[in-house]
Protein backbone atom coordinates (compact mmCIF):
# COMPACT_ATOMS: atom_id res chain seq x y z
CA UNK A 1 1.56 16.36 16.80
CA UNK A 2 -1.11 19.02 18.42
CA UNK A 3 -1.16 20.45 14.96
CA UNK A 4 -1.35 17.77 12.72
CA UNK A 5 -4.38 16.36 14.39
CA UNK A 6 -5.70 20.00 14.14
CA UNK A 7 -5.33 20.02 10.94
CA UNK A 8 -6.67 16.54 10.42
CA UNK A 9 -9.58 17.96 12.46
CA UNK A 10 -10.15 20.88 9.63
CA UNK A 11 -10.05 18.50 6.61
CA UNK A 12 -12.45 15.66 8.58
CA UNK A 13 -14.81 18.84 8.46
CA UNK A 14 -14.41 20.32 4.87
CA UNK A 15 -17.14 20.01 2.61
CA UNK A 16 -15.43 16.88 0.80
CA UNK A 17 -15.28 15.32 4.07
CA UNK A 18 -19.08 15.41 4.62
CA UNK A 19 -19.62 14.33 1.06
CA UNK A 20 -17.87 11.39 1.11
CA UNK A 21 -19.08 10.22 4.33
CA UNK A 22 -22.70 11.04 2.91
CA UNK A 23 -22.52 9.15 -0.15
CA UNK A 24 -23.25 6.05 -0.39
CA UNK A 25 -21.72 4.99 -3.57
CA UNK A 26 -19.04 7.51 -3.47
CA UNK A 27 -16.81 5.52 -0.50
CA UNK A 28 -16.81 1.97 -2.16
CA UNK A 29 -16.49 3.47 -5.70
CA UNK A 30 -13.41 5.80 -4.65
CA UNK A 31 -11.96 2.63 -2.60
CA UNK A 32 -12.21 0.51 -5.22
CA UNK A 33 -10.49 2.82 -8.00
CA UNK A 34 -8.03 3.36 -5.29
CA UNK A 35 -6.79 -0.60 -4.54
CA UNK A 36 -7.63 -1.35 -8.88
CA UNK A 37 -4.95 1.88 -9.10
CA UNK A 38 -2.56 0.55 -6.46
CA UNK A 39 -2.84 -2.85 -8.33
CA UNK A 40 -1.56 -1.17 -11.33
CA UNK A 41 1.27 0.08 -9.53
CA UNK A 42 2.35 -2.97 -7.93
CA UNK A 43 1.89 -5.02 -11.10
CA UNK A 44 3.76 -2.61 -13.56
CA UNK A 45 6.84 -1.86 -10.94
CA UNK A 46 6.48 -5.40 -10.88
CA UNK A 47 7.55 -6.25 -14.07
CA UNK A 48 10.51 -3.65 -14.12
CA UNK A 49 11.43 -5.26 -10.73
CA UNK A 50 11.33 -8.37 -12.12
CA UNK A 51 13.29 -8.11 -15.29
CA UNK A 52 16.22 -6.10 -12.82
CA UNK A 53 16.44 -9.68 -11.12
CA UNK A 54 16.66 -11.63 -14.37
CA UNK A 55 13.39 -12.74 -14.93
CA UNK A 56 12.04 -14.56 -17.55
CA UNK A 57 15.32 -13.69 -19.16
CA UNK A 58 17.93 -10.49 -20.10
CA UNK A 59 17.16 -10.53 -23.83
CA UNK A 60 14.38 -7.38 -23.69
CA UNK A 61 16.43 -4.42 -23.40
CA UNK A 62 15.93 -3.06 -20.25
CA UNK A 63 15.42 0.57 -21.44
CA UNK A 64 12.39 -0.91 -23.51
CA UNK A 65 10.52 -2.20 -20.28
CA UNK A 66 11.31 0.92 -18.51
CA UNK A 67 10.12 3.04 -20.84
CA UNK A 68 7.03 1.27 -21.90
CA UNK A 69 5.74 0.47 -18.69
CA UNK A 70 6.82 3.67 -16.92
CA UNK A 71 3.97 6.05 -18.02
CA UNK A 72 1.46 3.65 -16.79
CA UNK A 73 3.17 3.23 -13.33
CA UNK A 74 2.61 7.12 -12.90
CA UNK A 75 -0.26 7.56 -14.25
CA UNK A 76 -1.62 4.70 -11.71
CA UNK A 77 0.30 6.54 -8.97
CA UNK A 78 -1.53 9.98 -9.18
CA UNK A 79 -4.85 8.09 -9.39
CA UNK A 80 -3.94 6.68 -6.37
CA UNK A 81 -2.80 9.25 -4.46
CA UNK A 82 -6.05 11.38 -5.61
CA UNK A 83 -7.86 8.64 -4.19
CA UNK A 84 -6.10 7.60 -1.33
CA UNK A 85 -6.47 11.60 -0.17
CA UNK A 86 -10.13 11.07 -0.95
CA UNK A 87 -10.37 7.70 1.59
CA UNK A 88 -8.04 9.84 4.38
CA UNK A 89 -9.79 12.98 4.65
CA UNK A 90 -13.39 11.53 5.66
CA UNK A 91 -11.25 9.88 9.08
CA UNK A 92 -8.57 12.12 8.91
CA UNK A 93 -8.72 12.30 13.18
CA UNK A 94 -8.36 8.41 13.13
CA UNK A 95 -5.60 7.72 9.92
CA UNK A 96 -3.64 10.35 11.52
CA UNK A 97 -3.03 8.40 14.90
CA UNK A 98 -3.11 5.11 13.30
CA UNK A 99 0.55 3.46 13.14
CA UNK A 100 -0.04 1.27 10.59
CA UNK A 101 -1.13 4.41 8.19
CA UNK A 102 2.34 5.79 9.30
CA UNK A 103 4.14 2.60 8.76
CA UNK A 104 2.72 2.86 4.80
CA UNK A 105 3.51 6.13 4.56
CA UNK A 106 7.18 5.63 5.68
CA UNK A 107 7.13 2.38 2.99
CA UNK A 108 6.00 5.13 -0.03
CA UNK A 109 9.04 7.19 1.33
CA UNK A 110 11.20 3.95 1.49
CA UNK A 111 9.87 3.17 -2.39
CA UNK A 112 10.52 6.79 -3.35
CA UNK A 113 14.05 6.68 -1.75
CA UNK A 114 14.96 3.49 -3.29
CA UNK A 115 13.76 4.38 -6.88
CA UNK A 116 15.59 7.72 -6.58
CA UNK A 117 18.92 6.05 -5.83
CA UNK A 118 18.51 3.48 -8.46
CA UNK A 119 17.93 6.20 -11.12
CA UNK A 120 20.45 8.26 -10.23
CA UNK A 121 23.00 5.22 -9.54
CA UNK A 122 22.19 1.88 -11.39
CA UNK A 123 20.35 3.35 -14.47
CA UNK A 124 23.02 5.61 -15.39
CA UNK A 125 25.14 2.42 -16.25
CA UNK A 126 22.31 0.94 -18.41
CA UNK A 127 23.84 0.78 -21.81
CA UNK A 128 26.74 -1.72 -20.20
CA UNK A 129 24.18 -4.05 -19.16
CA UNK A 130 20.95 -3.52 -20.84
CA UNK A 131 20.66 -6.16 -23.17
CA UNK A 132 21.89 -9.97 -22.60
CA UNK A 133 24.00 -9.15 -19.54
CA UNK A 134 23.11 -9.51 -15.91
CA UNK A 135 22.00 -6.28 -14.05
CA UNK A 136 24.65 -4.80 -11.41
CA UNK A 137 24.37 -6.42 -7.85
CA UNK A 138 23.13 -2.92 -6.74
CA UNK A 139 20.30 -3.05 -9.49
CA UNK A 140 19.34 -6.36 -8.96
CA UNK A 141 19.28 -5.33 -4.74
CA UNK A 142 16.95 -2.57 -5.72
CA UNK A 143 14.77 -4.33 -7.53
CA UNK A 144 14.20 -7.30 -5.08
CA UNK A 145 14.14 -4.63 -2.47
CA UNK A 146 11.13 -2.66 -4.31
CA UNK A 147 9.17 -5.77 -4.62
CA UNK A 148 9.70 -6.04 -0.58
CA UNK A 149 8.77 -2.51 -0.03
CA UNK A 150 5.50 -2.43 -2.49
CA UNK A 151 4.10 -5.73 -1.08
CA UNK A 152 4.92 -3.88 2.35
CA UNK A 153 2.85 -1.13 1.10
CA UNK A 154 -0.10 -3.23 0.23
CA UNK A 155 0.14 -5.13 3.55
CA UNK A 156 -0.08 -2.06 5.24
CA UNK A 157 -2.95 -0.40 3.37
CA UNK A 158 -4.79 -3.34 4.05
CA UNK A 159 -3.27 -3.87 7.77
CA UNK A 160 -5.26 0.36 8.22
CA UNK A 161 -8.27 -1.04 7.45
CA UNK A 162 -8.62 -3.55 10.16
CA UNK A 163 -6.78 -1.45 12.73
CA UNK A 164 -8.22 1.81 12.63
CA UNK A 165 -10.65 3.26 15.60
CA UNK A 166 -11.41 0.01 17.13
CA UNK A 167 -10.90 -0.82 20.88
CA UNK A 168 -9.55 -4.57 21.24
CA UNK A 169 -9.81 -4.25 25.21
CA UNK A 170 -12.16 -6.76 26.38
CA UNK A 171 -15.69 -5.57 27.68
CA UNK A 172 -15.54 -5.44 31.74
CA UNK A 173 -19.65 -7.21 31.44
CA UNK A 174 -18.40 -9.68 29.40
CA UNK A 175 -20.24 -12.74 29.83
CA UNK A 176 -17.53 -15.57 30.12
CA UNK A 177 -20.00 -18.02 31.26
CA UNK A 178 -21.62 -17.72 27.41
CA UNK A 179 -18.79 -18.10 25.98
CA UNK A 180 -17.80 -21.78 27.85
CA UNK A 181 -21.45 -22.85 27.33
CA UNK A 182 -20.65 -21.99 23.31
CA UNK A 183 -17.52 -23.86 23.65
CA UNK A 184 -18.75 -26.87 25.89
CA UNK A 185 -21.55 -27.13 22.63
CA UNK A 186 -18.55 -27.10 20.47
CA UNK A 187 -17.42 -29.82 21.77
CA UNK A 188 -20.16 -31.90 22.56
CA UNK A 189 -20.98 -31.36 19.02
CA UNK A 190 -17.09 -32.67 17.90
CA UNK A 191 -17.60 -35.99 20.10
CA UNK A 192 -21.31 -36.74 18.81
């Protein structure tokens, strides 16, 4: 662990680093390319997830989705990794103690996992069940499992922003007697 945060330590001081925290338009306009490229992601795995379980219906060959939608799923992928490498290294020493950055990295594993098996297991099958036949229990497990695993990933993108580098304790001087007056207000206010 001593040398990850080391090395977290070198990148939070590189030159990109200091740009980024510098900038002020490059943060928000990285960020949001990063969550419009994760978007992408979700919504196009989505779709391929989707027509695994069934849905709307069987009659588009399978192969057809894949392939059509595929491209854009990578290509959305390496934007957001680019970018998501671009949002860690400016608080490298805080992502790389946070748990919930951890938790979404172990989700991308579980996604990469879980697509691996499915093309090396399920898809090889595809011509008996590619058009007008429902998918194989283990394709149609995968698929709802992906959409479980992506939404986990987005949860916990979202879950590092509000969790990292901030102390929850509460303040030893903290004025409880403020805080009943406020309240007391409250509800005089509620019964007036």
């Amino acid at each position: 662990m001593d040398q990850l945060i080391g090395f977290a330590a070198t990148l939070q001081q590189s030159g990109l680093s200091e740009w980024m925290r510098g900038s002020l338009k490059a943060l928000p306009i990285i960020e949001s390319i990063h969550v419009m490229a994760i978007a992408t992601v979700y919504g196009t795995i989505l779709i391929v997830d989707l027509r695994l379980l069934g849905y709307p219906d069987t009659t588009r060959p399978f192969t057809r989705v894949f392939s059509e939608i595929l491209h854009w799923t990578w290509m959305a992928f390496a934007i957001a990794v680019v970018t998501g490498v671009l949002l860690f290294i400016p608080n490298a020493n805080t992502y790389v103690v946070n748990k919930a950055f951890w938790f979404k990295m172990a989700a991308l594993l579980c996604a990469g996992l879980n697509m691996g098996v499915f093309e090396f297991t399920t898809f090889k099958t595809v011509a008996k069940w590619d058009v007008n036949r429902p998918v194989p229990l283990a394709g149609r497990v995968m698929g709802a499992l992906s959409i479980l695993i992506w939404t986990s990933v987005i949860f916990l993108g979202r879950w590092i922003g509000f969790t990292k580098g901030y102390d929850f304790s509460v303040p030893k001087d903290l004025d409880f007697e403020f805080i009943q007056g406020c309240l007391q207000c409250l509800d005089a206010l509620r019964l007036g």
